[in-house]
C-alpha atoms as a PDB file:
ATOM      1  CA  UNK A   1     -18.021 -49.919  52.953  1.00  0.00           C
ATOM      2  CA  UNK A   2     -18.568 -46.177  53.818  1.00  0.00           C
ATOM      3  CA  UNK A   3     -15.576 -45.388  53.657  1.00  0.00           C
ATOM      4  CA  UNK A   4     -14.667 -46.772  50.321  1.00  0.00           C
ATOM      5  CA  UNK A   5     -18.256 -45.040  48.560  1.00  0.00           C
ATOM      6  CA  UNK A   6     -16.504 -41.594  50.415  1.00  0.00           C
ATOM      7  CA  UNK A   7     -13.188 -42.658  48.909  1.00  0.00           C
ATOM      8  CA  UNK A   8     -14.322 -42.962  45.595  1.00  0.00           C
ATOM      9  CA  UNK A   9     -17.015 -40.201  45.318  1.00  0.00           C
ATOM     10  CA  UNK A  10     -14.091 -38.091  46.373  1.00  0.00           C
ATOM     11  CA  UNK A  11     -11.947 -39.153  43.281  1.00  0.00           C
ATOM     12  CA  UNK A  12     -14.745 -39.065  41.335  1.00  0.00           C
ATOM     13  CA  UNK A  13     -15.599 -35.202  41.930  1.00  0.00           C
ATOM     14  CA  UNK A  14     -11.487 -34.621  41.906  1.00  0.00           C
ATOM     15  CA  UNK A  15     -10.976 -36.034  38.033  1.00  0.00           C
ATOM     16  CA  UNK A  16     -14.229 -34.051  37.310  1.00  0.00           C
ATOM     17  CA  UNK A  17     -12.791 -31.053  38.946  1.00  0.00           C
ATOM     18  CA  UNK A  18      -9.538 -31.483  36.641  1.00  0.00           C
ATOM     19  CA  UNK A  19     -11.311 -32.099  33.517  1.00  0.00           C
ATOM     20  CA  UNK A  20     -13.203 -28.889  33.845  1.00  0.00           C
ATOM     21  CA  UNK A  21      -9.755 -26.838  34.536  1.00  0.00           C
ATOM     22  CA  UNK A  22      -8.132 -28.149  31.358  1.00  0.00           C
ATOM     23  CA  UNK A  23     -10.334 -27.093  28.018  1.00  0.00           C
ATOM     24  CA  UNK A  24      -7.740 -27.334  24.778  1.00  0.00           C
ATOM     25  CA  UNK A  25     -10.715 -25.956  22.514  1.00  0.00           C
ATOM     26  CA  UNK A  26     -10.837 -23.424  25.101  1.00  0.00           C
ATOM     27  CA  UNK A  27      -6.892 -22.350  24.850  1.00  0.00           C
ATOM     28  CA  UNK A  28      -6.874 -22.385  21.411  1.00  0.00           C
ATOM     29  CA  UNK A  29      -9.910 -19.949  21.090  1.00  0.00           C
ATOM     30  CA  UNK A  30      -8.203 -17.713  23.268  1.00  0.00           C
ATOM     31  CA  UNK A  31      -4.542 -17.922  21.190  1.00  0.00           C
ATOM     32  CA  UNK A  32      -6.831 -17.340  18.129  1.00  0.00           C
ATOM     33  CA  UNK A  33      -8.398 -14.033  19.558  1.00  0.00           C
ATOM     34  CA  UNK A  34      -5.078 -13.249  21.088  1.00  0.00           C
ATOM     35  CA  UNK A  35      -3.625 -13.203  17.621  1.00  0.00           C
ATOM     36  CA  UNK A  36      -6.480 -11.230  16.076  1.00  0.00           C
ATOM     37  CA  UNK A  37      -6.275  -8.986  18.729  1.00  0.00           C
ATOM     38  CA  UNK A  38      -2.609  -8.187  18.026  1.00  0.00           C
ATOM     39  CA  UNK A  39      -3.067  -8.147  14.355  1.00  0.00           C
ATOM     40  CA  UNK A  40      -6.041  -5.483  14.943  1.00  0.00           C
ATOM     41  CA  UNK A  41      -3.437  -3.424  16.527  1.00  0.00           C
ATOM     42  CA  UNK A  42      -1.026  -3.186  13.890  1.00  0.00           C
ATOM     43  CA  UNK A  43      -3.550  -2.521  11.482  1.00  0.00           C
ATOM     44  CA  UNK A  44      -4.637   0.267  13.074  1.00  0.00           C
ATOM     45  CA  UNK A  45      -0.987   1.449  13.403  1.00  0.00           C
ATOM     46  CA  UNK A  46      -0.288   1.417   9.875  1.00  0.00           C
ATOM     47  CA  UNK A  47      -3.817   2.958   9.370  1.00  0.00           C
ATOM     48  CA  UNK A  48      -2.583   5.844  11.696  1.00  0.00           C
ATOM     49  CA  UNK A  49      -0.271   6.257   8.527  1.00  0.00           C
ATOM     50  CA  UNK A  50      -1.744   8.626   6.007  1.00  0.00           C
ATOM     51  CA  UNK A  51       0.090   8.035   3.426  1.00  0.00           C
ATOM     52  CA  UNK A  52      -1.084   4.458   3.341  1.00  0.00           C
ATOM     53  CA  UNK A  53      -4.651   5.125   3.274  1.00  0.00           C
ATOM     54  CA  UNK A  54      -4.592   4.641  -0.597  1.00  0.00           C
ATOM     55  CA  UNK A  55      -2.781   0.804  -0.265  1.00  0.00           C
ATOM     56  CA  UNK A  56      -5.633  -0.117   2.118  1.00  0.00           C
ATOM     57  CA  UNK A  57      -8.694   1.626  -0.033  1.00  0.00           C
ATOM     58  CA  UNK A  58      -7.117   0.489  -3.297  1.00  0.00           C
ATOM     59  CA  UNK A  59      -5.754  -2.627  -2.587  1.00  0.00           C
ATOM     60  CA  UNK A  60      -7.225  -6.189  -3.031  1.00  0.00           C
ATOM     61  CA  UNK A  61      -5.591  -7.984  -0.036  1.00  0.00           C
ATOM     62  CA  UNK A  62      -3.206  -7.475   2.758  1.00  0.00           C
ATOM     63  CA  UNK A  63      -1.080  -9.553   5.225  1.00  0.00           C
ATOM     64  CA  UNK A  64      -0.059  -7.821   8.620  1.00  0.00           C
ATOM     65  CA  UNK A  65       2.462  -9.574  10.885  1.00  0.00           C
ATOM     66  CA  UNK A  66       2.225  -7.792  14.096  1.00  0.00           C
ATOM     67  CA  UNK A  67       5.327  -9.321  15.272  1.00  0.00           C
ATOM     68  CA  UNK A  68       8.294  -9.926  13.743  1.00  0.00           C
ATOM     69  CA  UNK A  69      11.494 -11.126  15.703  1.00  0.00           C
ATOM     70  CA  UNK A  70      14.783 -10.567  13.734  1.00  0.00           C
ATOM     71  CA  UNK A  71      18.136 -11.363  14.719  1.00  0.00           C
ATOM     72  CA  UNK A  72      21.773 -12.402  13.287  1.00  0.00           C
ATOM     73  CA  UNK A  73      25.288 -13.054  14.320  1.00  0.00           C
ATOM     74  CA  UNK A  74      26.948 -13.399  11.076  1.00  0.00           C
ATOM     75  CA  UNK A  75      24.026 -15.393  10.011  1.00  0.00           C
ATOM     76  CA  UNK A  76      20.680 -14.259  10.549  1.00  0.00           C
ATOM     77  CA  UNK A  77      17.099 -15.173  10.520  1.00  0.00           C
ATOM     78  CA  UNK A  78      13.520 -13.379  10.843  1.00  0.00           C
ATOM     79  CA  UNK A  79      10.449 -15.321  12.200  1.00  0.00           C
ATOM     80  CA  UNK A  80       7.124 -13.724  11.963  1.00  0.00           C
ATOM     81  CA  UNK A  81       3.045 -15.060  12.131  1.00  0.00           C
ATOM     82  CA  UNK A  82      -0.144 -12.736  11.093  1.00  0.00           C
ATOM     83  CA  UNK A  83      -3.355 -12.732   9.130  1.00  0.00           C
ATOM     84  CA  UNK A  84      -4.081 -12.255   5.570  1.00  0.00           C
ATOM     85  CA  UNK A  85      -7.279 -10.015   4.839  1.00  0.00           C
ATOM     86  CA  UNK A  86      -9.013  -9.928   1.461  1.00  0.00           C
ATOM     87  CA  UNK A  87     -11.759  -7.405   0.430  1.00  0.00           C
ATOM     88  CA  UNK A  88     -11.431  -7.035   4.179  1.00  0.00           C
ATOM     89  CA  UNK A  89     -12.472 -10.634   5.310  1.00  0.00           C
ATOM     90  CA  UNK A  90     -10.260 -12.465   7.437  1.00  0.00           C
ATOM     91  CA  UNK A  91      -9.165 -15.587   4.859  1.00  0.00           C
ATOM     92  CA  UNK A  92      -5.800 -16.827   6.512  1.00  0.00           C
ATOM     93  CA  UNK A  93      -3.128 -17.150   8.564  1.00  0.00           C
ATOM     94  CA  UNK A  94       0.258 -17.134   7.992  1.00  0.00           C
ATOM     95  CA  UNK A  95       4.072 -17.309   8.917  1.00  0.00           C
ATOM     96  CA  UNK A  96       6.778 -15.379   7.962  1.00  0.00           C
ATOM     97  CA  UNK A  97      10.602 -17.192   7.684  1.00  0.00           C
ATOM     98  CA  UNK A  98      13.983 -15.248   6.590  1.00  0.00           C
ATOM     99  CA  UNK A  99      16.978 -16.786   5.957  1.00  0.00           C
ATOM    100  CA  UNK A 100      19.989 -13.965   5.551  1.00  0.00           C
ATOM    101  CA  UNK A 101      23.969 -14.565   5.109  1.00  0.00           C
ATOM    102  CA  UNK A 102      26.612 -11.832   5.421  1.00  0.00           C
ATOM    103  CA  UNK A 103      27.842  -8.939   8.182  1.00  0.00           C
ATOM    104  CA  UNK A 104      24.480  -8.829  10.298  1.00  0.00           C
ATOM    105  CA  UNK A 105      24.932  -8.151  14.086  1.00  0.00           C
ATOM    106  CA  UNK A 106      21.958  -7.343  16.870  1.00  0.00           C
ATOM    107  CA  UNK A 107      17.932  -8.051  16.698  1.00  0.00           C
ATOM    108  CA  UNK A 108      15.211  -6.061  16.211  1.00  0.00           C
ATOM    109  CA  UNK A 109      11.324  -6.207  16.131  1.00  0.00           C
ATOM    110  CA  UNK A 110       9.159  -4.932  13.495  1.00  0.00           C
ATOM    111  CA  UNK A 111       5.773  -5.014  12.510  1.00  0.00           C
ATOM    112  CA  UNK A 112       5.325  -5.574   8.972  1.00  0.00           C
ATOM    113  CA  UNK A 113       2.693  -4.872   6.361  1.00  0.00           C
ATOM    114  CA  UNK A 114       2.455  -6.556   3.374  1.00  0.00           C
ATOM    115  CA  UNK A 115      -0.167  -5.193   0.142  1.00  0.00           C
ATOM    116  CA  UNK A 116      -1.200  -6.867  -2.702  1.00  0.00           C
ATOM    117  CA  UNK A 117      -2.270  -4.724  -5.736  1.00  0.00           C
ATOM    118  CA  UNK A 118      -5.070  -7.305  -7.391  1.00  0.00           C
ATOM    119  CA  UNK A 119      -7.152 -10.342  -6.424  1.00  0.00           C
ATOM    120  CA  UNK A 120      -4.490 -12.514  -8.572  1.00  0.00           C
ATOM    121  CA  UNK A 121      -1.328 -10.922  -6.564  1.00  0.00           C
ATOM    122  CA  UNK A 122      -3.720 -11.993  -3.283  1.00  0.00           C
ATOM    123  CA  UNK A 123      -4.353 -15.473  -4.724  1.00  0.00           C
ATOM    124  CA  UNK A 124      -0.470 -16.362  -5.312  1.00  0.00           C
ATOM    125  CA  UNK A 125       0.327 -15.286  -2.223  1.00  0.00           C
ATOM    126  CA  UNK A 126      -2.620 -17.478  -0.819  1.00  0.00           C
ATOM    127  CA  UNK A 127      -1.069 -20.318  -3.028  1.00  0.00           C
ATOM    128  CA  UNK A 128       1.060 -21.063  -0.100  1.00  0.00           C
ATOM    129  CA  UNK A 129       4.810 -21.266  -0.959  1.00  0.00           C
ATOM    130  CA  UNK A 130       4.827 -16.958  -1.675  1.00  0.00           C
ATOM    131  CA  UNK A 131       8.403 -15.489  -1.030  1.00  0.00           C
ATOM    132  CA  UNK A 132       9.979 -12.411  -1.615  1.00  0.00           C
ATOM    133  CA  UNK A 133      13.959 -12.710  -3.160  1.00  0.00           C
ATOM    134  CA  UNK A 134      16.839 -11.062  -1.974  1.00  0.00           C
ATOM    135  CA  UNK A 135      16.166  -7.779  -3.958  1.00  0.00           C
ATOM    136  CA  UNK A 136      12.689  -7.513  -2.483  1.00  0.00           C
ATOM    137  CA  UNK A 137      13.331  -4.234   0.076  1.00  0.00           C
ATOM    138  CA  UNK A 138      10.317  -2.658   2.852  1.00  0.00           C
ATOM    139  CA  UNK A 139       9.597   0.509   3.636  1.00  0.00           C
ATOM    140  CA  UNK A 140      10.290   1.665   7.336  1.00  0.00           C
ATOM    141  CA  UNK A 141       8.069   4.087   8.264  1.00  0.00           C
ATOM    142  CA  UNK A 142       9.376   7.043  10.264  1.00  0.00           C
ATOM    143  CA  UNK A 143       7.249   9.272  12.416  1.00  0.00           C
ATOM    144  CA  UNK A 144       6.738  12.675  10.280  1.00  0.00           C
ATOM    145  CA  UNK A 145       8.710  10.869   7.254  1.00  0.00           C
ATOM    146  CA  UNK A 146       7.002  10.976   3.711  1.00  0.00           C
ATOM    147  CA  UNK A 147       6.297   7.545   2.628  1.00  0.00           C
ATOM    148  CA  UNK A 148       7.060   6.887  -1.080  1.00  0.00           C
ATOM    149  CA  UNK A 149       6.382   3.250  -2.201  1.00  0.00           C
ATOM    150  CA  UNK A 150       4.924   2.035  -5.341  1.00  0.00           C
ATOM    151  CA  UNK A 151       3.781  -1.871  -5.933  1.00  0.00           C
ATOM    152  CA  UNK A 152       6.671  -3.967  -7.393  1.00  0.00           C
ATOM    153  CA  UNK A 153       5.520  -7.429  -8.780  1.00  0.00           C
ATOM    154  CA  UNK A 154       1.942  -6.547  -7.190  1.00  0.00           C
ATOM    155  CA  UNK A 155       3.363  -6.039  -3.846  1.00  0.00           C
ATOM    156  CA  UNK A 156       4.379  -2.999  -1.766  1.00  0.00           C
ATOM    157  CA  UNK A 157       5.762  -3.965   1.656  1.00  0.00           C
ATOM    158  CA  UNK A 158       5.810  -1.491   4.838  1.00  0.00           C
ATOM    159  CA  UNK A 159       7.328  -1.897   8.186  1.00  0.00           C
ATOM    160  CA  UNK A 160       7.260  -0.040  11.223  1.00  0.00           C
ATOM    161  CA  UNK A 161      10.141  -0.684  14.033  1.00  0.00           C
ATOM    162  CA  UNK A 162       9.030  -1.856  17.800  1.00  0.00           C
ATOM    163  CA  UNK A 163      12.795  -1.879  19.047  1.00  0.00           C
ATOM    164  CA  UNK A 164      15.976  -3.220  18.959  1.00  0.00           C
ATOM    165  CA  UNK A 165      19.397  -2.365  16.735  1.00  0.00           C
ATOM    166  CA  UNK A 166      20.857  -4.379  14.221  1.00  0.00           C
ATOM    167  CA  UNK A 167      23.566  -3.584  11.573  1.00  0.00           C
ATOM    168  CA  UNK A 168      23.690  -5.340   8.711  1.00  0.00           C
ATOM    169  CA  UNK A 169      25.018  -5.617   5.062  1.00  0.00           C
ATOM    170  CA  UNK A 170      23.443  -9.313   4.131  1.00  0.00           C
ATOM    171  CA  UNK A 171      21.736 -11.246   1.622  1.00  0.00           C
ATOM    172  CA  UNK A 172      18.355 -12.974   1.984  1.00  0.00           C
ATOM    173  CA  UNK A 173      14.656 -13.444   0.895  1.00  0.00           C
ATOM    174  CA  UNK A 174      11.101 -13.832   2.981  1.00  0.00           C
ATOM    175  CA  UNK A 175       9.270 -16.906   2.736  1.00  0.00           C
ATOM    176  CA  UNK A 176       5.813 -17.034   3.803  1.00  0.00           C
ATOM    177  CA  UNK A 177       2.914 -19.908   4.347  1.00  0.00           C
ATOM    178  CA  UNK A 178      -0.886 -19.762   4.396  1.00  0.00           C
ATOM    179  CA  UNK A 179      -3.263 -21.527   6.200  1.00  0.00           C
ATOM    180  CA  UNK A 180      -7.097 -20.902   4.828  1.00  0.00           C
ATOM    181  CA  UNK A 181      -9.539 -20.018   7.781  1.00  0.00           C
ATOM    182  CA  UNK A 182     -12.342 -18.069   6.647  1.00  0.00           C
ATOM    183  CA  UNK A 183     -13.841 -15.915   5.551  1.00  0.00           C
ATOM    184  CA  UNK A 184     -14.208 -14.286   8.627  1.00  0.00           C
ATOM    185  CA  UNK A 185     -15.537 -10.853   9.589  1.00  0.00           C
ATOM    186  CA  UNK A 186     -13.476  -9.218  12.006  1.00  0.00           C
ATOM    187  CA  UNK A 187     -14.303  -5.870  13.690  1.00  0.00           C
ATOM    188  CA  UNK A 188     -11.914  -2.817  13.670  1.00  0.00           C
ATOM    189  CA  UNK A 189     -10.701  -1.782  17.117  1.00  0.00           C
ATOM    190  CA  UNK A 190     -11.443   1.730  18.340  1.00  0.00           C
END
């Protein structure tokens, strides 16, 4: 009889034991300050940009993707996630899809930077089903290179290059989705 009441206590603290290890709430906080912790950083490195301290003083809202992963072979594709700010409250989250056809060859990673000019250019974006058309063209920013971007359709777009090469002479658009989650107050890194 001992030896069962051993057997089972001894199961007992083992599925306690694995219980504890396993916390989903848990991972899911931590991918959710991961993110934010990547999407701090490329904030601050298009901060580090003077000539884009008047988007982020003037501007109404912003959406940083601190990671975009682009790549083609003939046809081509760009997948992206981030964080929309407004009036510098954390509001959203929210992906980034492209779609491209035509002479593309290589991959490349980017972080990208998105503006909007007025609370209604945030609020269509926030809408949900945002994109940019094929026309729609970023502006890579270049150590020690002049940046000269005005808003078009209550947008101006910036990106800055992490690595990679890719050629290309193709046709495509951005589509982006929005997931409410705040407001939230998030602190600037250092």
């Amino acid at each position: 009889m001992t030896l069962i009441l051993r057997i089972l206590l001894l199961n007992l603290l083992w599925v306690s034991s694995l219980q504890a290890a396993w916390n989903p709430l848990k991972q899911k906080t931590d991918e959710v300050s991961g993110a934010r912790h990547a999407t701090m950083l490329a904030v601050e490195k298009f901060k580090a940009v003077p000539e884009l301290a008047i988007f982020f003083e003037q501007a109404d809202g912003y959406a940083v993707f601190p990671n975009v992963a682009k790549g083609g072979f003939g046809v081509g594709g760009a997948v992206g996630k981030g964080q929309v700010f407004q009036q510098g409250l954390l509001v959203g989250s929210t992906s980034l899809k492209q779609l491209s056809i035509g002479f593309q060859l290589g991959g490349q990673a980017f972080s990208e930077i998105i503006f909007f000019k007025s609370a209604s250019d945030t609020e269509r974006f926030m809408e949900g089903n945002f994109e940019f058309g094929a026309q729609a063209s970023a502006v890579l920013i270049k150590q020690g290179v002049s940046v000269d971007s005005a808003y078009s359709d209550g947008t101006a777009v910036f990106t800055i290059a992490k690595g990679g090469l890719m050629y290309e002479a193709s046709v495509g658009g951005q589509k982006f989705s929005f997931v409410p989650i705040g407001p939230v107050e998030v602190e600037v890194l250092d």
